[in-house]
Protein backbone atom coordinates (compact mmCIF):
# COMPACT_ATOMS: atom_id res chain seq x y z
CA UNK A 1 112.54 -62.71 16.56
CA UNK A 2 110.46 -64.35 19.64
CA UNK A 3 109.06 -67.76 19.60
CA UNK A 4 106.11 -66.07 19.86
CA UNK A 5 106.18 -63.44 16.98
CA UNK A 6 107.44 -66.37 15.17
CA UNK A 7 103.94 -68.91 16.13
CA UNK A 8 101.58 -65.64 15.61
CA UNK A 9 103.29 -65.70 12.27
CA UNK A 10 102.83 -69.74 11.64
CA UNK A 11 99.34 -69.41 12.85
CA UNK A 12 98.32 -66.43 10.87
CA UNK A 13 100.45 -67.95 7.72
CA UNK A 14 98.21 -69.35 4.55
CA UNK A 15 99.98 -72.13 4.65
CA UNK A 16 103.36 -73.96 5.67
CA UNK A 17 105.52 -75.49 2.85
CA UNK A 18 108.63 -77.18 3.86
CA UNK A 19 109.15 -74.88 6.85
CA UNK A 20 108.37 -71.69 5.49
CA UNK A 21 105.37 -69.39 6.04
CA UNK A 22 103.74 -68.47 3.37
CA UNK A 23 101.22 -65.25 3.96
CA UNK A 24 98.97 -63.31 1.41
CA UNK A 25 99.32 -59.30 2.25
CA UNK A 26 96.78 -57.33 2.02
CA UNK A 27 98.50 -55.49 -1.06
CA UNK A 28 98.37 -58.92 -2.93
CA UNK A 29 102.06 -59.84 -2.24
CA UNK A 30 103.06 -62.99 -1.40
CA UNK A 31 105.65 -62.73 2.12
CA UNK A 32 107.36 -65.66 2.90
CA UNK A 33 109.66 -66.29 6.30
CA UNK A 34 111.96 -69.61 6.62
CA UNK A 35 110.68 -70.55 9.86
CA UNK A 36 113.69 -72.18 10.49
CA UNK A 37 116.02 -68.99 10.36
CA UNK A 38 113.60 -65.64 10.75
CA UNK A 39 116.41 -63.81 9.16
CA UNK A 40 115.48 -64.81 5.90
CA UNK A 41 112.49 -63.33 4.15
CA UNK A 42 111.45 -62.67 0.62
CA UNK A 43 108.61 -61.09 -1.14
CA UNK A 44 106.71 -61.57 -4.48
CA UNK A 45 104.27 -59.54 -6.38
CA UNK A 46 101.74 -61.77 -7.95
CA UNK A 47 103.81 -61.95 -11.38
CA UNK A 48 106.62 -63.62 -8.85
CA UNK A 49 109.09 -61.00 -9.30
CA UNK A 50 110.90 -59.84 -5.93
CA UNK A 51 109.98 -57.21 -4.04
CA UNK A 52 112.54 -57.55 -1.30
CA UNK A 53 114.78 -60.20 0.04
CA UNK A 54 117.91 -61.29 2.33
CA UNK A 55 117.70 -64.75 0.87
CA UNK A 56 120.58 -65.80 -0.89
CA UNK A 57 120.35 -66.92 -4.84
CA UNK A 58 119.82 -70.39 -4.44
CA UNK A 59 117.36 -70.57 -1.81
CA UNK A 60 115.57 -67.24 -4.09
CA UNK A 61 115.08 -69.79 -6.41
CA UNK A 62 113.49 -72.46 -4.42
CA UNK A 63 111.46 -70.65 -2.56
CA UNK A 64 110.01 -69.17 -5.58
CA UNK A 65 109.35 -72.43 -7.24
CA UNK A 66 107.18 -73.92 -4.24
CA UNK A 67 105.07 -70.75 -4.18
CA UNK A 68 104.44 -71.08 -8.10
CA UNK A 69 103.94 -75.05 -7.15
CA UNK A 70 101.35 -74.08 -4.44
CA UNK A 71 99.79 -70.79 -5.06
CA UNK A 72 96.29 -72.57 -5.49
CA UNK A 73 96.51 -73.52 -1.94
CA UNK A 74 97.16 -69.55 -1.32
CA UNK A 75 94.82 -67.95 -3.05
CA UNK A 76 92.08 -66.82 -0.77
CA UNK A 77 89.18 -68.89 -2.12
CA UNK A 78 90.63 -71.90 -1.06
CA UNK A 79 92.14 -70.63 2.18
């Protein structure tokens, strides 16, 4: 991935938690990209189950745990 698909993502992202992107499709899931390494990506439904990943286990589970922590902050009347 560019440095510039990678800053039209940061820009267009909800917000940015501890280096990952956190964006609100248009479907209602929540995509997340480690900014950090582009290669991993996950995706939640709203219940927080996953849709898709390449994330390993461990970084599943934190990932998952700052978007419960923060999903006021995502949710598009307070974006």
């Amino acid at each position: 991935m560019s440095d510039s698909e990678l800053k039209k993502i940061a820009e267009n992202a909800k917000a940015i938690i501890n280096g990952y992107s956190f964006t609100i499709r248009e479907d209602g899931f929540i995509s997340i990209l480690n900014l950090q390494h582009p290669e991993c990506a996950i995706v939640f439904n709203k219940d927080f189950e996953i849709i898709e990943t390449n994330m390993d286990e461990i970084e599943q589970n934190i990932v998952k745990e700052l978007a419960k922590k923060n999903i006021e902050f995502l949710e598009e009347e307070n974006a």
